[in-house]
C-alpha atoms as a PDB file:
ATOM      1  CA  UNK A   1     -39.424  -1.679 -23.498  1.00  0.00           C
ATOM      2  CA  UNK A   2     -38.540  -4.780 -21.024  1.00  0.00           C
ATOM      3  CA  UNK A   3     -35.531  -5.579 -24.178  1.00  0.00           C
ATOM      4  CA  UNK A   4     -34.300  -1.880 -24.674  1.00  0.00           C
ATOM      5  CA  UNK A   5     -34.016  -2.171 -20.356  1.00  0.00           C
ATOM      6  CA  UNK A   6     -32.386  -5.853 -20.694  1.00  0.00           C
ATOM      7  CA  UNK A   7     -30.390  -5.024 -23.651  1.00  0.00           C
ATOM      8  CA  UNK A   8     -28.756  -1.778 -21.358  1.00  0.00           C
ATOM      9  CA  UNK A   9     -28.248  -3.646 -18.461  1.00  0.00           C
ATOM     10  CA  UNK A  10     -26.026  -6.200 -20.106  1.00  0.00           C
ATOM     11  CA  UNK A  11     -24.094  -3.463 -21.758  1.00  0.00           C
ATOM     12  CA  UNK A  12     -23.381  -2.017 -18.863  1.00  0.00           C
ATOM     13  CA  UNK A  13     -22.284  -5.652 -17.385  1.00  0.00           C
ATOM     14  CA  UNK A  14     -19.903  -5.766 -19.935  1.00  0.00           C
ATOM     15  CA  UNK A  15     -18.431  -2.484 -20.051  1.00  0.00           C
ATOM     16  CA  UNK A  16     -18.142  -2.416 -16.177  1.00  0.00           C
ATOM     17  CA  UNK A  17     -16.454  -5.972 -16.189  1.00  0.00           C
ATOM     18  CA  UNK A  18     -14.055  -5.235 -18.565  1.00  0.00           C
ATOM     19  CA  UNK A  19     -13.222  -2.008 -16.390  1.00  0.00           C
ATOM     20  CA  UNK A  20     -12.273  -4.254 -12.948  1.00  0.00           C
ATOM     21  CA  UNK A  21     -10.450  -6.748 -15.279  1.00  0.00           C
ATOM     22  CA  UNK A  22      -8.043  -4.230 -16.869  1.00  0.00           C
ATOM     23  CA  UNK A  23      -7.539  -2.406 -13.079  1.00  0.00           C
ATOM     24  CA  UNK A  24      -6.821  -6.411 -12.451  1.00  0.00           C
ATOM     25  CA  UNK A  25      -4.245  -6.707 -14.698  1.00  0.00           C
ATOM     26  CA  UNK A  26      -2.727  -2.926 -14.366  1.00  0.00           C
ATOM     27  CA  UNK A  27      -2.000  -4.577 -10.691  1.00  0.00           C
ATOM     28  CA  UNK A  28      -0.254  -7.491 -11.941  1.00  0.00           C
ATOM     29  CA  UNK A  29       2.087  -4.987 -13.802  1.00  0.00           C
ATOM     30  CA  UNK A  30       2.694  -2.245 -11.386  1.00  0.00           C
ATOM     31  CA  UNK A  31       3.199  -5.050  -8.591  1.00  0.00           C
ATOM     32  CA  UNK A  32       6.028  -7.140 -10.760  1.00  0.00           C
ATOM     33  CA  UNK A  33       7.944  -4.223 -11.596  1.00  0.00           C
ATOM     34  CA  UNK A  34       7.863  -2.819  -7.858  1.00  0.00           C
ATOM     35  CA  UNK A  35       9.560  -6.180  -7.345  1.00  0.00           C
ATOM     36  CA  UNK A  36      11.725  -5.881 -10.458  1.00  0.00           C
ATOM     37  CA  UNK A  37      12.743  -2.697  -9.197  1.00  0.00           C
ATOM     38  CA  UNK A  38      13.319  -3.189  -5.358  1.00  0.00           C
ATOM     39  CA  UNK A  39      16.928  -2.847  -4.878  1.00  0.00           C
ATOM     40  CA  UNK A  40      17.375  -0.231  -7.036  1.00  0.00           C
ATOM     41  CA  UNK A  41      17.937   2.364  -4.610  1.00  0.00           C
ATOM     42  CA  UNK A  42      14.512   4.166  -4.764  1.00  0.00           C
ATOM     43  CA  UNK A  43      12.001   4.495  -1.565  1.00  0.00           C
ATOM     44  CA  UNK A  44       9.254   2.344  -2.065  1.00  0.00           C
ATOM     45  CA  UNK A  45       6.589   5.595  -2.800  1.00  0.00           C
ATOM     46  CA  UNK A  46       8.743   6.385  -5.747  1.00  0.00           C
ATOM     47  CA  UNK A  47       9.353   2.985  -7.347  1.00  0.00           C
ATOM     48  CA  UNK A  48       5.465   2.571  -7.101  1.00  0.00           C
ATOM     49  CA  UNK A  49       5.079   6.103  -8.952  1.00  0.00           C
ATOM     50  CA  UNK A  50       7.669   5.051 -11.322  1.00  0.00           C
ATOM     51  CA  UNK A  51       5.745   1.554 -12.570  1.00  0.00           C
ATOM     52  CA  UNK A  52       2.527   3.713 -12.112  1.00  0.00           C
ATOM     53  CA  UNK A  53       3.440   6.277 -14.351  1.00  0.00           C
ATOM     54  CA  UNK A  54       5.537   3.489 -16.970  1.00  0.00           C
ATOM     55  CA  UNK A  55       1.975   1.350 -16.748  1.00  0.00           C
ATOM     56  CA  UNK A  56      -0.146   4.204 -17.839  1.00  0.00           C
ATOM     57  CA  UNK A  57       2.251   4.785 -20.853  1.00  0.00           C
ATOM     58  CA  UNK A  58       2.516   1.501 -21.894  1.00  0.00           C
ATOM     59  CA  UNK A  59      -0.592   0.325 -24.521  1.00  0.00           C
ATOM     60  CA  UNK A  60      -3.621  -1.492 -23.147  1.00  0.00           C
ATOM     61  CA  UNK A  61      -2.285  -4.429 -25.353  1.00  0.00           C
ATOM     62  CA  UNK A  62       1.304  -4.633 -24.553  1.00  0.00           C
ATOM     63  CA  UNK A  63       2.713  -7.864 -24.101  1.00  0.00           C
ATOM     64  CA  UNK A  64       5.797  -7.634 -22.678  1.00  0.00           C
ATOM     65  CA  UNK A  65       6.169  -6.586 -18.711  1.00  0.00           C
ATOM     66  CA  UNK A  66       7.022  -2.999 -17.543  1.00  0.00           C
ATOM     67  CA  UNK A  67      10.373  -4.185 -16.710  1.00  0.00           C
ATOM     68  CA  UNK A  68      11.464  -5.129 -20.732  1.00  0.00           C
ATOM     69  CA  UNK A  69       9.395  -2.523 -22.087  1.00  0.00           C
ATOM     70  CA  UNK A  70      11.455   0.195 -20.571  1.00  0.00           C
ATOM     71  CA  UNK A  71      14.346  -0.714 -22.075  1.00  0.00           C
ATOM     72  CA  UNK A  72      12.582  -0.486 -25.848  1.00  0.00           C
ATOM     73  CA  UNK A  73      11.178   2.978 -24.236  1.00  0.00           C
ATOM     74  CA  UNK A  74      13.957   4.878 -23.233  1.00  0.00           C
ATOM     75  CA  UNK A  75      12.223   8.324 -23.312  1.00  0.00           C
ATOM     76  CA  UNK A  76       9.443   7.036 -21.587  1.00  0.00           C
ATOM     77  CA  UNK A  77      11.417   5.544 -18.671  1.00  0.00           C
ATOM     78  CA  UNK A  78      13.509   8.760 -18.244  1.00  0.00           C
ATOM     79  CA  UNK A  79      10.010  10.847 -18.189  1.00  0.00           C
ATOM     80  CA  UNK A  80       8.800   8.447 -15.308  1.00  0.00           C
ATOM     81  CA  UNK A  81      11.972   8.890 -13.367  1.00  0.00           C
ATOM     82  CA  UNK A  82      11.539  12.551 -13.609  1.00  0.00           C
ATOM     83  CA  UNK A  83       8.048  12.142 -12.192  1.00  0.00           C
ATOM     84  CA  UNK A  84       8.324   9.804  -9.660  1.00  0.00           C
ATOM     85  CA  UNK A  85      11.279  11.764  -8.202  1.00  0.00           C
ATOM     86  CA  UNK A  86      14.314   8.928  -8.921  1.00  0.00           C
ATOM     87  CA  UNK A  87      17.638  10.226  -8.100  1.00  0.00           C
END
């Protein structure tokens, strides 16, 4: 019994640590292209709802920053424009 509660617990470590590192590194993302894309022309709530919305396209493994993989995604970038409200 003490192992099946042991073995759960650790699970759950795991799973809930790899949950706070990802939101960690979603940050990183969304913050460098609200930077990339600060004199654009935008207000600041819709460049953060544009990177939000490019972010939660892009693939949990990408690579490559928001900021170059909008230029490989052109569809995607002109759906996030659309919902952030970019003029």
């Amino acid at each position: 019994m003490k192992l099946n509660i042991s073995a759960t617990c650790l699970l759950l470590s795991m799973l809930f640590s790899g949950a706070a590192f990802a939101d960690a590194d979603d940050r990183k993302w969304i913050s460098q292209c609200i930077k990339d894309n600060k004199g654009e022309g935008a207000t600041a709530e819709v460049v953060r709802k544009y990177c939000v919305c490019m972010n939660d396209k892009m693939d949990e493994n990408e690579t490559r920053s928001i900021s170059v993989w909008e230029k490989a995604n052109p569809k995607a970038m002109h759906d996030c424009e659309k919902q952030a409200g970019w003029k």
